[in-house]
C-alpha atoms as a PDB file:
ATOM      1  CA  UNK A   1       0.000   0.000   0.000  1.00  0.00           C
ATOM      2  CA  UNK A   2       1.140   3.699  -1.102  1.00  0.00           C
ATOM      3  CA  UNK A   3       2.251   5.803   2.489  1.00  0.00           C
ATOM      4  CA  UNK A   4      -0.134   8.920   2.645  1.00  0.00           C
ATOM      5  CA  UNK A   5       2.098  10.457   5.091  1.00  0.00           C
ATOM      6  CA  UNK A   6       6.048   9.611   5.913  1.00  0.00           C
ATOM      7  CA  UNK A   7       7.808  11.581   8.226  1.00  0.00           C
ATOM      8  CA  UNK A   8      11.559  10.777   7.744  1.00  0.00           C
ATOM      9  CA  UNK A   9      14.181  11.670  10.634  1.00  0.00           C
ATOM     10  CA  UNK A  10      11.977  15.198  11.122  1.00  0.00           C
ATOM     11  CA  UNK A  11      13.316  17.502  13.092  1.00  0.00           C
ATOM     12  CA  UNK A  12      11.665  21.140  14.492  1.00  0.00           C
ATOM     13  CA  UNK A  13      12.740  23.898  16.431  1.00  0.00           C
ATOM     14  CA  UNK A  14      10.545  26.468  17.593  1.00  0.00           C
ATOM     15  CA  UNK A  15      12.327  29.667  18.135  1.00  0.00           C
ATOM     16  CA  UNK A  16      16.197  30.318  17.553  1.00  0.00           C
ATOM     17  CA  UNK A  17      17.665  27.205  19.083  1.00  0.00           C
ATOM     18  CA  UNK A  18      14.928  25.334  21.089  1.00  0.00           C
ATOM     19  CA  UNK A  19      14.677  21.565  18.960  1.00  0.00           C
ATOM     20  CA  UNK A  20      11.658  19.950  19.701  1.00  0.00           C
ATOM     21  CA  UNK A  21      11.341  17.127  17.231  1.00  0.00           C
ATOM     22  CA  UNK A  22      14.472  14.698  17.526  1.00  0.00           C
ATOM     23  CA  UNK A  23      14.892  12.773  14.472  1.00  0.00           C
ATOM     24  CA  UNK A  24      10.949  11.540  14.468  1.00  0.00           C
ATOM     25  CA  UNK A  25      10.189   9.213  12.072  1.00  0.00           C
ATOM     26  CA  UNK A  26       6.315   7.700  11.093  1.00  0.00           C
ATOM     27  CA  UNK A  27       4.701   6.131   8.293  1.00  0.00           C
ATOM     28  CA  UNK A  28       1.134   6.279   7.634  1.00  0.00           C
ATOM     29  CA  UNK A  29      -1.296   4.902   4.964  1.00  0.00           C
ATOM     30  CA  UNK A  30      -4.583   5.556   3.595  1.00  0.00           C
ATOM     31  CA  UNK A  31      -7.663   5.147   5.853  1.00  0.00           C
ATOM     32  CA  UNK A  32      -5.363   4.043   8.994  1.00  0.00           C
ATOM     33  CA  UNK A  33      -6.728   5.526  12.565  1.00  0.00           C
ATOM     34  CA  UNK A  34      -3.094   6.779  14.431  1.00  0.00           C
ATOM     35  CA  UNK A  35      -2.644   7.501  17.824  1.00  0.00           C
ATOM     36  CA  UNK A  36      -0.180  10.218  18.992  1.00  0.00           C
ATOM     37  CA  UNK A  37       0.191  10.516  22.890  1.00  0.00           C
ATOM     38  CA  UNK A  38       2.692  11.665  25.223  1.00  0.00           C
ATOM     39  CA  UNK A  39       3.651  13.684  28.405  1.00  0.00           C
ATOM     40  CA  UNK A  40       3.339  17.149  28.428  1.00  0.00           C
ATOM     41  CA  UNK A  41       6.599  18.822  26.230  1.00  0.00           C
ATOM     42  CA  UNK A  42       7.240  15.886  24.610  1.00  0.00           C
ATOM     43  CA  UNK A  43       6.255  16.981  21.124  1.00  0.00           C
ATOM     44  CA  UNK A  44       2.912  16.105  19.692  1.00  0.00           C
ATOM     45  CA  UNK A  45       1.637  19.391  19.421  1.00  0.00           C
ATOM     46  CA  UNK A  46       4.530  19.951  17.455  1.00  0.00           C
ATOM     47  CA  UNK A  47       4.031  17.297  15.496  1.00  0.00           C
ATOM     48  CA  UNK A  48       0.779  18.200  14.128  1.00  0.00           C
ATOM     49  CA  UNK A  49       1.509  21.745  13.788  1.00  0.00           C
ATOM     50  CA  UNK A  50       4.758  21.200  11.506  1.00  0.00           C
ATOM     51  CA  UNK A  51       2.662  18.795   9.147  1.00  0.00           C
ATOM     52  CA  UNK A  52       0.129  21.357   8.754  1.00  0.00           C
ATOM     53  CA  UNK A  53       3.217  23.965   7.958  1.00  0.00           C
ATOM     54  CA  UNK A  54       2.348  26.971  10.785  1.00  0.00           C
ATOM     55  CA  UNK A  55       5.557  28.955  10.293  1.00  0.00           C
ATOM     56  CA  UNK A  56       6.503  29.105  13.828  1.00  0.00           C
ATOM     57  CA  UNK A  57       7.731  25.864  13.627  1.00  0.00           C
ATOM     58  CA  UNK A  58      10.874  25.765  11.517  1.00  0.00           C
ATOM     59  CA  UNK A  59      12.301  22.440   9.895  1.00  0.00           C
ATOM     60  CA  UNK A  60      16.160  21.728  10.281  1.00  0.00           C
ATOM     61  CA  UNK A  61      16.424  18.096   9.148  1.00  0.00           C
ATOM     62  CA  UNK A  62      14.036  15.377   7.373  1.00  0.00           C
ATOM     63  CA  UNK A  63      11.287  15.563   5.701  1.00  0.00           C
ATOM     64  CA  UNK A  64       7.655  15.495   5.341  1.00  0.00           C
ATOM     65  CA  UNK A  65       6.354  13.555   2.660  1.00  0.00           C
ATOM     66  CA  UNK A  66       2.578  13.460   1.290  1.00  0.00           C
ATOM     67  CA  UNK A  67       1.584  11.210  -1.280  1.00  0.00           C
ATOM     68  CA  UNK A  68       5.275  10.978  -2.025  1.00  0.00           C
ATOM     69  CA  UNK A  69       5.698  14.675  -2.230  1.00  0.00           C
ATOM     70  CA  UNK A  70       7.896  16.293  -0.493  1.00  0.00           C
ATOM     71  CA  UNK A  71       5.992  19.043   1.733  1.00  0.00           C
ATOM     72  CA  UNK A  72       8.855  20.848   3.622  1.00  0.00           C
ATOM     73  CA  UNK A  73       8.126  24.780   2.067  1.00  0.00           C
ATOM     74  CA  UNK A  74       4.833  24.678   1.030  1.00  0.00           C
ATOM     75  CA  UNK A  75       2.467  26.947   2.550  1.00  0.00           C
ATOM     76  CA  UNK A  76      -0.427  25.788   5.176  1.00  0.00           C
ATOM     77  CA  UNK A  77      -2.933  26.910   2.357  1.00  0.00           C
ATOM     78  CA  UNK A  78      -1.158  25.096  -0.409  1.00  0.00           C
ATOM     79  CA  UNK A  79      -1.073  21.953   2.103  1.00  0.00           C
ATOM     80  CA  UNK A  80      -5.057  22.048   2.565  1.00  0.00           C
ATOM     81  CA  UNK A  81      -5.685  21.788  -0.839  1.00  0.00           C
ATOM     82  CA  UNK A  82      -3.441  18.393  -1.136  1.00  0.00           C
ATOM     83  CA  UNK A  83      -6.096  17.163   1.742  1.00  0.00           C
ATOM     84  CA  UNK A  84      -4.281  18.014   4.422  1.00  0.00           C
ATOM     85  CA  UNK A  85      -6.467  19.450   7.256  1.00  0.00           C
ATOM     86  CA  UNK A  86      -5.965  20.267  11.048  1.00  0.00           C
ATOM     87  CA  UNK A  87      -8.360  20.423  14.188  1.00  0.00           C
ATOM     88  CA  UNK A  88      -6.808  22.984  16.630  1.00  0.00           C
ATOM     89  CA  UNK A  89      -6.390  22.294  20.505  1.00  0.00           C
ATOM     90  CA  UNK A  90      -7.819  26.129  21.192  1.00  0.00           C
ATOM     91  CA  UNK A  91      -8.983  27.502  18.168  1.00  0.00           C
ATOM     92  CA  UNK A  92      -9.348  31.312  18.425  1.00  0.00           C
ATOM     93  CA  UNK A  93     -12.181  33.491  18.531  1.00  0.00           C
ATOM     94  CA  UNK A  94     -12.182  35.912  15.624  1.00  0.00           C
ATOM     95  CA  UNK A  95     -14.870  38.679  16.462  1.00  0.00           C
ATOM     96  CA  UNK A  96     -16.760  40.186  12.983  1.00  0.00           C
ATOM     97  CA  UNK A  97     -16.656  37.279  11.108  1.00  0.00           C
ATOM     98  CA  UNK A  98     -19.500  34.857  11.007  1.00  0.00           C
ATOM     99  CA  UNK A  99     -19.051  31.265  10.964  1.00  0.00           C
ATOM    100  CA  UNK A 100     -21.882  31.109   7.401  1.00  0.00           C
ATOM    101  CA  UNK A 101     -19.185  33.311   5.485  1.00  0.00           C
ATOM    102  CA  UNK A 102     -16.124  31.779   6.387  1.00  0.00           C
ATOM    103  CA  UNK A 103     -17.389  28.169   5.735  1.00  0.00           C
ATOM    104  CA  UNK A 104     -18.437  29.413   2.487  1.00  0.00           C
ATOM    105  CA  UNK A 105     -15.587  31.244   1.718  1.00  0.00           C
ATOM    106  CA  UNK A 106     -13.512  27.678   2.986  1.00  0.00           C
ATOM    107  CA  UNK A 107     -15.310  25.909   0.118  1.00  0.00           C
ATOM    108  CA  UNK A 108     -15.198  28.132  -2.369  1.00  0.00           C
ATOM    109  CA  UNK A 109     -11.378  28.896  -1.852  1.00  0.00           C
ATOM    110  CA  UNK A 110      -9.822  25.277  -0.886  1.00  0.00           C
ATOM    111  CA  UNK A 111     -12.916  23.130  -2.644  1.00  0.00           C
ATOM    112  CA  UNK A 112     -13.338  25.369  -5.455  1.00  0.00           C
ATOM    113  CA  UNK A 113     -17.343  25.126  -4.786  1.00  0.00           C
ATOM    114  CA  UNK A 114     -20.127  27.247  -6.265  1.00  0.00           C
ATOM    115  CA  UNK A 115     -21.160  30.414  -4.250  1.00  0.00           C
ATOM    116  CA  UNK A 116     -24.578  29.517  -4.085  1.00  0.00           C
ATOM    117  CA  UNK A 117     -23.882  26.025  -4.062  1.00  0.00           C
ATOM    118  CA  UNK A 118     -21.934  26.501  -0.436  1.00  0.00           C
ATOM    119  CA  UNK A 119     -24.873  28.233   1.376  1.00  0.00           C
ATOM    120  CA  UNK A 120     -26.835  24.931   1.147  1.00  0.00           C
ATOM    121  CA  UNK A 121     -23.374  22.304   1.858  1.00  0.00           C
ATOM    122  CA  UNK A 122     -22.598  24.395   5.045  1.00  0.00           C
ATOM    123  CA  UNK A 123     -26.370  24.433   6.156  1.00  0.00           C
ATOM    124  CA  UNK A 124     -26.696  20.253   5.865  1.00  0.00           C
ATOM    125  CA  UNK A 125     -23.539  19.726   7.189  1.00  0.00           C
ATOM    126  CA  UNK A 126     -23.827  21.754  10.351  1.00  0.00           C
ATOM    127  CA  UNK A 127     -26.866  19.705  11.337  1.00  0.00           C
ATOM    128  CA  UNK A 128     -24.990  16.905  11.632  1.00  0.00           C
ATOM    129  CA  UNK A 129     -22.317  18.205  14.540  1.00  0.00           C
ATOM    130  CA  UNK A 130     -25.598  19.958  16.659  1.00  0.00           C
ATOM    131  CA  UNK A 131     -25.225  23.509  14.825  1.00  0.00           C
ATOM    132  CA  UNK A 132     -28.745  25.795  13.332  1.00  0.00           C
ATOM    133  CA  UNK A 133     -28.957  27.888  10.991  1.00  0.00           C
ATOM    134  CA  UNK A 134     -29.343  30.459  13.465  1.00  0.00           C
ATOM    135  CA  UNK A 135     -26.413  29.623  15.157  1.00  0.00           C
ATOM    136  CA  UNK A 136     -23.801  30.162  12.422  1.00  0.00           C
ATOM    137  CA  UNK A 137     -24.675  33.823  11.864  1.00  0.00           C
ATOM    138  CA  UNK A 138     -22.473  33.656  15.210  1.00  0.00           C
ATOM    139  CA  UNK A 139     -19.030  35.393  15.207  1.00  0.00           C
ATOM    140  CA  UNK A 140     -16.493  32.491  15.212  1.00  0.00           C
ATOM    141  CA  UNK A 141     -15.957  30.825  18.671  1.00  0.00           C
ATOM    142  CA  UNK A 142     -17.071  33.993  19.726  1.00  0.00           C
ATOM    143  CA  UNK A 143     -18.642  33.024  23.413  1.00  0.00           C
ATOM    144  CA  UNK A 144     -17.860  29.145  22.655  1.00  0.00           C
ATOM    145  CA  UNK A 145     -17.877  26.718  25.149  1.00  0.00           C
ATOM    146  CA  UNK A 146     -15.167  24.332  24.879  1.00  0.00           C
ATOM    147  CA  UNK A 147     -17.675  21.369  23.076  1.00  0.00           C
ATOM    148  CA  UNK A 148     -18.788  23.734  20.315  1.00  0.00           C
ATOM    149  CA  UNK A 149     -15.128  25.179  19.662  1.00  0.00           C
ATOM    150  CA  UNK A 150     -14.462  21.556  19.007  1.00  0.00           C
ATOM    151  CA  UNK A 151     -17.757  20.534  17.171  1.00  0.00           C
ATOM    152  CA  UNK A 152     -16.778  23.420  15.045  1.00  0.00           C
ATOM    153  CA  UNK A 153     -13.831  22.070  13.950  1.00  0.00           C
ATOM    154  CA  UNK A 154     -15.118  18.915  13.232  1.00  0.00           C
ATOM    155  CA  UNK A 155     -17.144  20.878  11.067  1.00  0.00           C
ATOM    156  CA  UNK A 156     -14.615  22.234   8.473  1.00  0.00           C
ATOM    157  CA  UNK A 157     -13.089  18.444   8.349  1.00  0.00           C
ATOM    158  CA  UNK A 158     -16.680  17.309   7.265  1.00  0.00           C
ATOM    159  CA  UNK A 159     -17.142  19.929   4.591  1.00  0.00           C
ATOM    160  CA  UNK A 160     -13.579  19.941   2.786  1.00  0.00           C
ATOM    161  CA  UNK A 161     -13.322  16.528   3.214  1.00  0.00           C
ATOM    162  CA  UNK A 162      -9.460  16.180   2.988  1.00  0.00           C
ATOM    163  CA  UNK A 163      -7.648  12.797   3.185  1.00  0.00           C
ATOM    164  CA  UNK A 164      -5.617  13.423   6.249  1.00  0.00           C
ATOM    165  CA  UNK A 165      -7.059  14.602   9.263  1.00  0.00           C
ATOM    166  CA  UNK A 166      -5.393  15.755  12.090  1.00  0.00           C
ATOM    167  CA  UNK A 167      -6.713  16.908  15.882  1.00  0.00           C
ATOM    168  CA  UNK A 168      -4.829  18.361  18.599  1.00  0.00           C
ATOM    169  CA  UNK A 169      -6.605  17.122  21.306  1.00  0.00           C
ATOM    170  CA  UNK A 170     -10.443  17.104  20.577  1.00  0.00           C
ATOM    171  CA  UNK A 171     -11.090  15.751  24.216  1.00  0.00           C
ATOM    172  CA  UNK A 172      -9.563  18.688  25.855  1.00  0.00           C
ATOM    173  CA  UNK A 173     -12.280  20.863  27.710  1.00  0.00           C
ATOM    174  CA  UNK A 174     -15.390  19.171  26.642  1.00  0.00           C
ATOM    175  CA  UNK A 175     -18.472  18.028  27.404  1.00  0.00           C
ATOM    176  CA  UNK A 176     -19.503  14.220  27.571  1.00  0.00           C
ATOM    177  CA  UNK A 177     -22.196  14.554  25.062  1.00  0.00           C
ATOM    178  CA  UNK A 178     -19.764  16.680  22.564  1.00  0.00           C
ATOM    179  CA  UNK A 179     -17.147  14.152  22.919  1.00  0.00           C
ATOM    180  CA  UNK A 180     -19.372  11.140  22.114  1.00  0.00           C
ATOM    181  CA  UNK A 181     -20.338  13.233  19.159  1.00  0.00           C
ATOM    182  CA  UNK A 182     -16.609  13.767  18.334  1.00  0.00           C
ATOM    183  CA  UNK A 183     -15.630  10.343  18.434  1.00  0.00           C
ATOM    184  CA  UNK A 184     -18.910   9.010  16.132  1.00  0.00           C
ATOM    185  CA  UNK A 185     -18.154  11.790  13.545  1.00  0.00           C
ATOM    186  CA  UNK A 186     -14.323   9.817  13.677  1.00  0.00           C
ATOM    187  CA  UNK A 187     -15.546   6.882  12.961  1.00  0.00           C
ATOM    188  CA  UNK A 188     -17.766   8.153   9.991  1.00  0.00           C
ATOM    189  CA  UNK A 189     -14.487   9.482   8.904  1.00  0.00           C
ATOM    190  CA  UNK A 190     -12.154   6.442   8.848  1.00  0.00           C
ATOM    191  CA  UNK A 191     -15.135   4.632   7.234  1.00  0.00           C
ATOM    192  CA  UNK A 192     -15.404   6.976   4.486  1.00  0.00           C
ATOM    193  CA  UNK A 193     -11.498   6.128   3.908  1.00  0.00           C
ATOM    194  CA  UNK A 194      -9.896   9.315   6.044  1.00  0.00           C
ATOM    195  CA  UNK A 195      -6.857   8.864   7.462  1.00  0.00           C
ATOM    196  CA  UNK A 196      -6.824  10.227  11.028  1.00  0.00           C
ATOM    197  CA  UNK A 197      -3.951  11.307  13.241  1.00  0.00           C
ATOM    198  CA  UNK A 198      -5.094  12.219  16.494  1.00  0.00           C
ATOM    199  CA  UNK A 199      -3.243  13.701  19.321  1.00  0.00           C
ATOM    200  CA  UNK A 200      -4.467  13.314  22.607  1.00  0.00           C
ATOM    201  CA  UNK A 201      -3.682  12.280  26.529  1.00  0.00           C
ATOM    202  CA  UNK A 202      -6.353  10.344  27.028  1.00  0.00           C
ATOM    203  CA  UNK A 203      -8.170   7.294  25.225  1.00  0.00           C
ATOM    204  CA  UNK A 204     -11.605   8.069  25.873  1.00  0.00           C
ATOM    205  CA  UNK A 205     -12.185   9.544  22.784  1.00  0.00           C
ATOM    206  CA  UNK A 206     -11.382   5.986  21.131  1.00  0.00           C
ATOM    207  CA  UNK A 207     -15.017   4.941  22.382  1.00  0.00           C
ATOM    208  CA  UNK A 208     -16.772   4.890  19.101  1.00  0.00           C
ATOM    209  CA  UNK A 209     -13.873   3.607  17.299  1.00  0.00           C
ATOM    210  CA  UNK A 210     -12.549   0.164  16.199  1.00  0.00           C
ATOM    211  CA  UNK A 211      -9.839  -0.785  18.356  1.00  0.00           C
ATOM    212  CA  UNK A 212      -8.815  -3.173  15.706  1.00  0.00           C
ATOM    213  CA  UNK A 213      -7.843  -0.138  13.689  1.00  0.00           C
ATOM    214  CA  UNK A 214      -6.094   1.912  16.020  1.00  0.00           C
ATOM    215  CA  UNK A 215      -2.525   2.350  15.682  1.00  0.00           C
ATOM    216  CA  UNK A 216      -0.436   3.880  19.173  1.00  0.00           C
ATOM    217  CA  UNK A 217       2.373   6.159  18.577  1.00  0.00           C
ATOM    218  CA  UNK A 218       4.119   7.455  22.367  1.00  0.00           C
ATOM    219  CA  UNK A 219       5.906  10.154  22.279  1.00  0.00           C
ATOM    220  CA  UNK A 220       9.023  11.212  24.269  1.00  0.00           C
ATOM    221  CA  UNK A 221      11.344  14.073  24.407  1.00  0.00           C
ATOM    222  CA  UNK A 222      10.834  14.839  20.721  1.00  0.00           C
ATOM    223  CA  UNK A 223      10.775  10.962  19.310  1.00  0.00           C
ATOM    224  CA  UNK A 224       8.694   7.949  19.177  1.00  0.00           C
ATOM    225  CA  UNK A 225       9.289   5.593  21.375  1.00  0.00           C
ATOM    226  CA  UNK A 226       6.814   3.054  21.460  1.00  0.00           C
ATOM    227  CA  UNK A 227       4.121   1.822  19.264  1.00  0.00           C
ATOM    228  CA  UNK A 228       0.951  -0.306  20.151  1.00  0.00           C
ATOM    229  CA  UNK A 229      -2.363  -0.957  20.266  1.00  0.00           C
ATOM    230  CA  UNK A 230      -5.583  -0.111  22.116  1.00  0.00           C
ATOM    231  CA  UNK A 231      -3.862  -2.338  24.754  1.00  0.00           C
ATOM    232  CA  UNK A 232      -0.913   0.097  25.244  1.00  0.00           C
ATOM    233  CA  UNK A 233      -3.849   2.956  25.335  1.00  0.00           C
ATOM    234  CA  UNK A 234      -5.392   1.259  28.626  1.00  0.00           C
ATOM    235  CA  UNK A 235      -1.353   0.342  30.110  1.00  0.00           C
ATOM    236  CA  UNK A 236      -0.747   4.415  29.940  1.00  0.00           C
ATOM    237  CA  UNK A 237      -4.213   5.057  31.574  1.00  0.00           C
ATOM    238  CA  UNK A 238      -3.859   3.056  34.529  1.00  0.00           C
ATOM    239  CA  UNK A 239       0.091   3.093  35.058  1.00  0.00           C
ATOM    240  CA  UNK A 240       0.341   6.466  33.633  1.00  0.00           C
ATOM    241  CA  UNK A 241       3.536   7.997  31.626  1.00  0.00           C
ATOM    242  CA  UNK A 242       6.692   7.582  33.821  1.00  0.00           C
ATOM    243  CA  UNK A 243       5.541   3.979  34.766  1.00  0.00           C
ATOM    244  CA  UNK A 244       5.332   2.699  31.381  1.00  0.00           C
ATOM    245  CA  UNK A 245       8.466   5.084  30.705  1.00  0.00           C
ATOM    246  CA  UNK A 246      10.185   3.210  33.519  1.00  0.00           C
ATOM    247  CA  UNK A 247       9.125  -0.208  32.427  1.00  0.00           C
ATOM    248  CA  UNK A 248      10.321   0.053  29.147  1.00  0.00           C
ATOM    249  CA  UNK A 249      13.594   0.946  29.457  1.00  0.00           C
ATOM    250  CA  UNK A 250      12.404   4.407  27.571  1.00  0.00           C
ATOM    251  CA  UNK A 251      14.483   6.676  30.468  1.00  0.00           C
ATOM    252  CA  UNK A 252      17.601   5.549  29.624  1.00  0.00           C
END
């Protein structure tokens, strides 16, 4: 099977001479469900953000390879129309504009959608993650609570249906009936033939989803260190980090 995504001895530093990435390397094929977890500081918000190509995270070794493509320089915008799309941990609140026009203006931009075409893909699709029409003449995440910051997100992945999704965290600060939501919508994802990369600290989120098909990735200062199953999932919940850490020999 083609690799969707290949990360290749990737290294980041953020700032003049802080690395945070340390030689990671990780393969990942169509329609696979992977697992990134880790401590605090150990890298996986990094991770996703340097994929996605936010220019505070600089590249000095490896490479990022989509489709066989090497990604390095391109440009987050040139990125999401390859399919590459990102959930953010705390998306940001951006007073003025209104979450109709800049779903629209998503579709028509990265999708290359009709105008009046958009009005009625934005409208069906919001239904499905708990949003009415009413509620997108809203200012973006303006007054969100944590569940419909994330349900928003979830959003945009449904209507520019990329090939790689990524989340930072989806679990973090929200309700229990927004993250059952979450990890359904996840499911309908994978099914549909998405590849997901989720980042998270927790496995709860993994509720809805074939543990059959999850891949673990654990992260440690800057590399992977272990890979597993939904198994390895329930060892980190109940032992924790520096247990497993311990137990592994990962310290050394």
């Amino acid at each position: 099977m083609n690799q969707l995504l290949k990360l290749e001895n990737l290294r980041v530093s953020v700032g003049t001479d802080k690395e945070i990435l340390k030689g990671l390397d990780l393969e990942v094929h169509p329609g696979e469900f992977h697992v990134i977890m880790g401590p605090n500081g150990s890298g996986k918000t990094t991770l996703g953000l340097t994929i996605m190509g936010h220019p505070n995270y600089k590249i000095i070794g490896g490479k990022i390879l989509f489709e066989g493509r090497e990604i390095n320089k391109l440009a987050p915008d040139e990125r999401a129309r390859l399919g590459i799309f990102m959930a953010f941990q705390a998306p940001e609140a951006i007073e003025g504009v209104k979450i109709i026009d800049y779903l629209r203006l998503l579709l028509e931009k990265v999708k290359g959608v009709d105008r009046l075409k958009s009005h009625d893909m934005v409208i069906e699709k919001a239904k499905e993650v708990w949003f009415t029409e009413k509620e997108l003449a809203r200012d973006i995440n303006l007054g969100f609570s944590g569940g419909e910051r994330k349900r928003f997100e979830i959003l945009q992945a449904l209507l520019l249906d990329p090939k790689l999704v990524i989340l930072d965290e989806p679990d973090s600060g929200v309700d229990v009936d927004s993250l059952s939501l979450i990890s359904i919508k996840l499911h309908e994802l994978q099914k549909q033939g998405k590849t997901i990369l989720l980042i998270t600290h927790y496995g709860r989120i993994l509720q809805h989803v074939d543990p059959s098909q999850v891949q673990v990735h654990i992260i440690k200062d800057g590399k992977i260190v272990m890979h597993g199953r939904e198994e390895l999932v329930r060892e980190i919940e109940n032992k924790g980090f520096k247990k497993v850490f311990e137990e592994c020999g990962c310290n050394e």
